[in-house]
PDB file of N, CA and C in Angstrom:
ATOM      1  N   UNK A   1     117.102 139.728 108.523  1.00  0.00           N
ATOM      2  CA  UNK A   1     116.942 138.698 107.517  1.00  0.00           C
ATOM      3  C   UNK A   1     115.465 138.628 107.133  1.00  0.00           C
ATOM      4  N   UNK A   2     115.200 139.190 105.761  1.00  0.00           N
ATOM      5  CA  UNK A   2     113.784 139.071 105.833  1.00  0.00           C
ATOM      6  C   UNK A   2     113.624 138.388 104.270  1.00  0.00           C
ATOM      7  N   UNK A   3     114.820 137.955 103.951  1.00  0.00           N
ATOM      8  CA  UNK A   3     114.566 136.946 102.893  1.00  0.00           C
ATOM      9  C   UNK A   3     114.029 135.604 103.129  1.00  0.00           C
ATOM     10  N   UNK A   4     112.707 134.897 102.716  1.00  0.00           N
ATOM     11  CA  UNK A   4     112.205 134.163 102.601  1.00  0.00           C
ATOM     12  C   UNK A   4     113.413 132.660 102.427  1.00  0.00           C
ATOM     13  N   UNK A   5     113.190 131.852 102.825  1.00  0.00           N
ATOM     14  CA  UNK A   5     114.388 130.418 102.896  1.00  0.00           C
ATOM     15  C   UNK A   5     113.349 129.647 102.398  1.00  0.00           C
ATOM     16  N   UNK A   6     113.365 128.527 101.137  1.00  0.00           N
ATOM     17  CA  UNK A   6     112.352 127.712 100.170  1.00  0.00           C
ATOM     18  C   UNK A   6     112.949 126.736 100.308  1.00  0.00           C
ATOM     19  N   UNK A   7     111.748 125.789 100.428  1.00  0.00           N
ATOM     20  CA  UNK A   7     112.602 124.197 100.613  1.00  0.00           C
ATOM     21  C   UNK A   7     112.934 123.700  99.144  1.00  0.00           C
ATOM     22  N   UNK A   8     113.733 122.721  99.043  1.00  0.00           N
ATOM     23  CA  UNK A   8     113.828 122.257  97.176  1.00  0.00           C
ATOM     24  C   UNK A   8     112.902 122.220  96.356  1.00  0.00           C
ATOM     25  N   UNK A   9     111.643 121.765  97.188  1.00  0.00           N
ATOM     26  CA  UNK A   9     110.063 121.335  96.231  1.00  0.00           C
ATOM     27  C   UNK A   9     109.787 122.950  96.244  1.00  0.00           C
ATOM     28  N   UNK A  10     109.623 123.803  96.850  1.00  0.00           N
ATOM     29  CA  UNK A  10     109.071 125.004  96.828  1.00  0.00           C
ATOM     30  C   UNK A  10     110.225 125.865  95.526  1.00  0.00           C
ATOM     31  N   UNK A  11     111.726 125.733  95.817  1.00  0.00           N
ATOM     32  CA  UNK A  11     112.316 126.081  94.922  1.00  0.00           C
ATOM     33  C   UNK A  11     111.931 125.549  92.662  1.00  0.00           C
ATOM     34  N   UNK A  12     111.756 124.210  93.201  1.00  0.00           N
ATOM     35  CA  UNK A  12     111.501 124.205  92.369  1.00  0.00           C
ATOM     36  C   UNK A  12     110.201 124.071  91.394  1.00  0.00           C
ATOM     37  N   UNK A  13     108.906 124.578  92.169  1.00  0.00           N
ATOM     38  CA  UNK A  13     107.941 124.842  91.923  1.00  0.00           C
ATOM     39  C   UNK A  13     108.033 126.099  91.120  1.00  0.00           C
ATOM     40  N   UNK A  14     108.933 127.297  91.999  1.00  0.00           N
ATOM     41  CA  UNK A  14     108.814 128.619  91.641  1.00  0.00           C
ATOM     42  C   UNK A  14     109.818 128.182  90.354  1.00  0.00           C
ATOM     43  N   UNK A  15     110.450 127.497  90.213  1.00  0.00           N
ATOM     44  CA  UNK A  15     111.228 127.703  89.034  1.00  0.00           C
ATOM     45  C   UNK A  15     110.845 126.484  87.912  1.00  0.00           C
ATOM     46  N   UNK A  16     109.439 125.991  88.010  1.00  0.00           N
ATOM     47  CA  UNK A  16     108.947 125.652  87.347  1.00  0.00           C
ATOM     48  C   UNK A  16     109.453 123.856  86.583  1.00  0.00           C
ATOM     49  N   UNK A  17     110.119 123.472  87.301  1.00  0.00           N
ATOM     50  CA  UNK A  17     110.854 122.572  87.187  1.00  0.00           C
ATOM     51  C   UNK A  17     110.909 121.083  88.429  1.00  0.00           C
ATOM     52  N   UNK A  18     111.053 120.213  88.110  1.00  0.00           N
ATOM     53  CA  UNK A  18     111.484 119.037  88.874  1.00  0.00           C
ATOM     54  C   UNK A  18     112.092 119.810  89.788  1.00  0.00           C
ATOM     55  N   UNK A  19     112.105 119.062  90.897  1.00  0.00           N
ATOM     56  CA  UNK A  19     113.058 118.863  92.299  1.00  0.00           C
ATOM     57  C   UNK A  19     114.276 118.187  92.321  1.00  0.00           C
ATOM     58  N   UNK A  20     114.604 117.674  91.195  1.00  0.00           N
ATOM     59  CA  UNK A  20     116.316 117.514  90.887  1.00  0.00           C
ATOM     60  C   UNK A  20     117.066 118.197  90.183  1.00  0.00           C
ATOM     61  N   UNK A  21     116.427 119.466  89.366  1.00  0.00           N
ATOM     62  CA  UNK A  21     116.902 120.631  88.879  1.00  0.00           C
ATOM     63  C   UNK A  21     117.688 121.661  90.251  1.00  0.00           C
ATOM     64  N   UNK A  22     117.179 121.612  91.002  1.00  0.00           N
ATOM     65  CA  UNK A  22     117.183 122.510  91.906  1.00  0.00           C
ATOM     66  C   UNK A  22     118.539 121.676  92.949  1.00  0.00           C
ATOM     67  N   UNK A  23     118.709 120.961  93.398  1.00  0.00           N
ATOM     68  CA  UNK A  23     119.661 120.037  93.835  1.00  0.00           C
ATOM     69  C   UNK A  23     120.553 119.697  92.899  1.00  0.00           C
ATOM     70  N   UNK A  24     120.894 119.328  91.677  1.00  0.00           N
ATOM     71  CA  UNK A  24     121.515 119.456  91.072  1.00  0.00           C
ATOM     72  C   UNK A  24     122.205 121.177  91.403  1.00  0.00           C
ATOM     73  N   UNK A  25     121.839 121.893  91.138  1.00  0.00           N
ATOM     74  CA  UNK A  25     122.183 123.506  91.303  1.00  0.00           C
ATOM     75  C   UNK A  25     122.744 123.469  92.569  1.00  0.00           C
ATOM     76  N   UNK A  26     122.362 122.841  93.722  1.00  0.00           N
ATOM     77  CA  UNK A  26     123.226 122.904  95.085  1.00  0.00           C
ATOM     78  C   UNK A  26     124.014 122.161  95.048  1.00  0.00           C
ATOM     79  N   UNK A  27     124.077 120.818  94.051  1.00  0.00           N
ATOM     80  CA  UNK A  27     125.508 119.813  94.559  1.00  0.00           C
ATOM     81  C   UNK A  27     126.238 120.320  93.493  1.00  0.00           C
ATOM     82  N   UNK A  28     126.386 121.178  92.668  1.00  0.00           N
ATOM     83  CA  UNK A  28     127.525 121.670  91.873  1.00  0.00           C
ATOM     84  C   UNK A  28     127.685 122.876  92.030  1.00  0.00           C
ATOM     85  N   UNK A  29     126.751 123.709  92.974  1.00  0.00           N
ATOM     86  CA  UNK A  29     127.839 124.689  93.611  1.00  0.00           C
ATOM     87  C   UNK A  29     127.191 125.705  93.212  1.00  0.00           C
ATOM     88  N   UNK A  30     126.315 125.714  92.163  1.00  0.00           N
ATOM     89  CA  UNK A  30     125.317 126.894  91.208  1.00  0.00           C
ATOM     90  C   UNK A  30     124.861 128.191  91.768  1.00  0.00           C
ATOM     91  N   UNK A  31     124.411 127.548  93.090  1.00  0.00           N
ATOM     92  CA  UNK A  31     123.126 128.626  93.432  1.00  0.00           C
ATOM     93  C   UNK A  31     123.918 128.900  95.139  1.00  0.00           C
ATOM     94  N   UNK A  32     123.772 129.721  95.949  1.00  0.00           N
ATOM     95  CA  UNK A  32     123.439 129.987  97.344  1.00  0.00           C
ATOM     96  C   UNK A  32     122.504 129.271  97.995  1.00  0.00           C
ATOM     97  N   UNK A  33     122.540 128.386  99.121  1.00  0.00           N
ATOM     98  CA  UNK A  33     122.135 127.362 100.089  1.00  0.00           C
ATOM     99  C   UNK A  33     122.090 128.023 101.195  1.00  0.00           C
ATOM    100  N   UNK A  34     121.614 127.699 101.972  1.00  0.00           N
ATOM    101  CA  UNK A  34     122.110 127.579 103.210  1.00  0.00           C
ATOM    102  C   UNK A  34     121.270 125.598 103.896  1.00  0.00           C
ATOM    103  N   UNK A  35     122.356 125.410 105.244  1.00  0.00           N
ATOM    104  CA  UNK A  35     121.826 124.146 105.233  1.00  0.00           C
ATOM    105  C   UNK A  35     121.426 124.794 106.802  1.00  0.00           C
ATOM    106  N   UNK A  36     120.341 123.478 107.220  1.00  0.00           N
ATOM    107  CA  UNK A  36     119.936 124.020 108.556  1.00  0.00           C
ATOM    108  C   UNK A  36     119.846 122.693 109.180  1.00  0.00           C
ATOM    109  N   UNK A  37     120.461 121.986 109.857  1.00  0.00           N
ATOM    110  CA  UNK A  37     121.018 120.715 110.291  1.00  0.00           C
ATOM    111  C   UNK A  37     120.925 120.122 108.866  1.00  0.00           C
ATOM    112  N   UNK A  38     120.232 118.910 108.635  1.00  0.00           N
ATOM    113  CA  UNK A  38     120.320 117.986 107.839  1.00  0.00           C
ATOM    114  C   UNK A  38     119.597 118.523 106.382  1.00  0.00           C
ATOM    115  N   UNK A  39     118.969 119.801 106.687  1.00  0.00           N
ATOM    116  CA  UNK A  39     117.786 120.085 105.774  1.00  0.00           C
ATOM    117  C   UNK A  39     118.408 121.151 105.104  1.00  0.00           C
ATOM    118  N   UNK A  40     118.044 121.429 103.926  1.00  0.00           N
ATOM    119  CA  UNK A  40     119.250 122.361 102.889  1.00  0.00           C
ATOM    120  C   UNK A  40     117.461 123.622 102.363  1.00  0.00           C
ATOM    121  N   UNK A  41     118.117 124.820 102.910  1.00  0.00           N
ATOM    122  CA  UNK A  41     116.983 125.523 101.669  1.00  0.00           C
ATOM    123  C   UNK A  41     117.834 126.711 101.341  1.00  0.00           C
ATOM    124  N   UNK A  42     116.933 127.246  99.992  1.00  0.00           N
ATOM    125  CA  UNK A  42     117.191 128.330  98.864  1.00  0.00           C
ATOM    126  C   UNK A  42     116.691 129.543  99.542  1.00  0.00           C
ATOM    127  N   UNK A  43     117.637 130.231  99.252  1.00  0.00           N
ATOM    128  CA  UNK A  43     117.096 132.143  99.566  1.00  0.00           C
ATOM    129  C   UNK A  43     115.824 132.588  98.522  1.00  0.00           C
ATOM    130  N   UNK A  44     115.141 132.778  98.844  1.00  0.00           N
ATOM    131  CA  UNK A  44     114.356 133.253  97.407  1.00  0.00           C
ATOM    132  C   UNK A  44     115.096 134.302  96.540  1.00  0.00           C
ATOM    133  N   UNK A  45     115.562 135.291  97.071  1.00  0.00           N
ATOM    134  CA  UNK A  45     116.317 136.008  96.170  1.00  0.00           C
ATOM    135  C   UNK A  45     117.704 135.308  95.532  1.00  0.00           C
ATOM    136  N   UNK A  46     118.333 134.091  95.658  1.00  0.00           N
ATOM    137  CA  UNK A  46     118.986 133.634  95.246  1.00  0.00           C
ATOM    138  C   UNK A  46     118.009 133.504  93.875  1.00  0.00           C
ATOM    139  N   UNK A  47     116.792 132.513  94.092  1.00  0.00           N
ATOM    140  CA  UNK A  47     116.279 131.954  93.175  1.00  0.00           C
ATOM    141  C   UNK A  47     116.213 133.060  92.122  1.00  0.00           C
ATOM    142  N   UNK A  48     115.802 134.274  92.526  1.00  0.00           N
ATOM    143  CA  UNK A  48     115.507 135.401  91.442  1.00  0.00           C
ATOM    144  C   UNK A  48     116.915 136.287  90.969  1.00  0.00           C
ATOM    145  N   UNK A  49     117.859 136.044  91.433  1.00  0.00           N
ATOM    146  CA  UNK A  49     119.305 136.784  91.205  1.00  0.00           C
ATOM    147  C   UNK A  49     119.625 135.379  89.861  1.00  0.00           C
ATOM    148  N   UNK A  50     119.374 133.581  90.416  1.00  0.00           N
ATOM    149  CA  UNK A  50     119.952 132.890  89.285  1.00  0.00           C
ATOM    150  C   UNK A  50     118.704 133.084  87.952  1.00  0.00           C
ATOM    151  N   UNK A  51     117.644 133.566  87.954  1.00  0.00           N
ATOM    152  CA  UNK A  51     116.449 133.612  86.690  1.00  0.00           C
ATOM    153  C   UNK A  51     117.092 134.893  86.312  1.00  0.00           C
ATOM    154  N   UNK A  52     117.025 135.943  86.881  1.00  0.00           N
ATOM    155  CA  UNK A  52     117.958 137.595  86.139  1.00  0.00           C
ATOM    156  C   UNK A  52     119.428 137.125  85.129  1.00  0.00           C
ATOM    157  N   UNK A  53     120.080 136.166  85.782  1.00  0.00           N
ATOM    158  CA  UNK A  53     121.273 135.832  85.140  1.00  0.00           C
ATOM    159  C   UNK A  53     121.327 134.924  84.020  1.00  0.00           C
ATOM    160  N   UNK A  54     120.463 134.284  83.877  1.00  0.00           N
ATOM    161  CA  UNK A  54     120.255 133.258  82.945  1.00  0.00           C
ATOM    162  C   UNK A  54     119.377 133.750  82.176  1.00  0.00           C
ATOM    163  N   UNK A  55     118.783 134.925  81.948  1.00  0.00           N
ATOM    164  CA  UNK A  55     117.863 135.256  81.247  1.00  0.00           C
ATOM    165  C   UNK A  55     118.148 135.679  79.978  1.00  0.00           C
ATOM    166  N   UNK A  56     117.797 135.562  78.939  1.00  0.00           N
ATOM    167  CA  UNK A  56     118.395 135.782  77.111  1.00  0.00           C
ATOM    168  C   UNK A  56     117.019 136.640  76.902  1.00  0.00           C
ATOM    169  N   UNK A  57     118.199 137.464  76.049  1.00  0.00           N
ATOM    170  CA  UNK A  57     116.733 139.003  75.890  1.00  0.00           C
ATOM    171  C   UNK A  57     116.960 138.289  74.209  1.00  0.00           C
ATOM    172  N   UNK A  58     115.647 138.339  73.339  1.00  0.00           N
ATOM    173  CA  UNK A  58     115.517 138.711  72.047  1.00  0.00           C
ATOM    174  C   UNK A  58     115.559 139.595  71.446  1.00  0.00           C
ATOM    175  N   UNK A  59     116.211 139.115  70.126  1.00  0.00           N
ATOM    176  CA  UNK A  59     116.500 139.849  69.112  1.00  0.00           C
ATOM    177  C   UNK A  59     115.853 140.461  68.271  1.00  0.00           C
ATOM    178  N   UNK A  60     116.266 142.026  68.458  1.00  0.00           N
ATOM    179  CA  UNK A  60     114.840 142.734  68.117  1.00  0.00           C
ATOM    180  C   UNK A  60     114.939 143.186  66.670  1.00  0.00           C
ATOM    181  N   UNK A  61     116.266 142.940  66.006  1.00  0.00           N
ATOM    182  CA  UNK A  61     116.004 143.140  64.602  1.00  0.00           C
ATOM    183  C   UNK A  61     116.343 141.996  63.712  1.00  0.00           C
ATOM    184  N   UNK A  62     116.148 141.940  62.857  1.00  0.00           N
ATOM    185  CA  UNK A  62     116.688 140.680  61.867  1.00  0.00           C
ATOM    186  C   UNK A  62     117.467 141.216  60.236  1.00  0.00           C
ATOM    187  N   UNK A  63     118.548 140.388  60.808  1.00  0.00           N
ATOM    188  CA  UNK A  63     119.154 140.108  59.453  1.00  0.00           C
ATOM    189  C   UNK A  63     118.571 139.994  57.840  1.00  0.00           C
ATOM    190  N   UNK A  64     118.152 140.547  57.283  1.00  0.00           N
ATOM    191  CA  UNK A  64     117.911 139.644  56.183  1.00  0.00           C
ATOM    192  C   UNK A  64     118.707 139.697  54.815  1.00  0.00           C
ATOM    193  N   UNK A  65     119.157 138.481  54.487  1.00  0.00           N
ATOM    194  CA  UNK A  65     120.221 138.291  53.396  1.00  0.00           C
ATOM    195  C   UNK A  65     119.734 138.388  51.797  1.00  0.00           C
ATOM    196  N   UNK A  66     120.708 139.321  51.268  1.00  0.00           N
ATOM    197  CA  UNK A  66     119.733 138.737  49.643  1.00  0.00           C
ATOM    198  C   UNK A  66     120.594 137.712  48.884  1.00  0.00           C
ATOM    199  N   UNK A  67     119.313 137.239  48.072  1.00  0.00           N
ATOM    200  CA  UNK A  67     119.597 135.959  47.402  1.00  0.00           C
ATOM    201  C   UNK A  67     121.018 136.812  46.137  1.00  0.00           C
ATOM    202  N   UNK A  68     121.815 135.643  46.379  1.00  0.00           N
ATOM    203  CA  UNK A  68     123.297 135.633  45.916  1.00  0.00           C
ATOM    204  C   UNK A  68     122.949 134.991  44.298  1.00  0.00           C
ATOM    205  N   UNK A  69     122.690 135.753  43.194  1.00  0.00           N
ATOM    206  CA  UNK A  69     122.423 135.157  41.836  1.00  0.00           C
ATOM    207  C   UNK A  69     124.186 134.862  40.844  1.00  0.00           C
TER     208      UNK A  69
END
């Protein structure tokens, strides 16, 4: 096991966001947890498997319409 385990504040530092973004994502089931008695942390590679998946590539060409006379 040489994946790094992030507490919520650390999770959600790296993901740039509040600390109820990240809990939210564990109480609906979102992301991979693990709990360790009372204390809940993130895999780091979870964190980077859910940013790969959610990621939207741009659009590299554009449409352009002609004016309809």
């Amino acid at each position: 096991m040489t994946d790094r385990l992030l507490t919520v504040g650390q999770a959600a530092e790296l993901l740039g966001t509040t600390e109820r973004f990240p809990r939210r994502l564990i109480a609906e089931r979102r992301i991979v947890f693990v709990k360790v008695g009372r204390h809940v942390r993130i895999p780091e590679r979870t964190l980077e498997e859910f940013v790969v998946a959610h990621t939207v590539q741009p659009i590299t060409s554009r449409r352009r319409f002609a004016a309809v006379a």
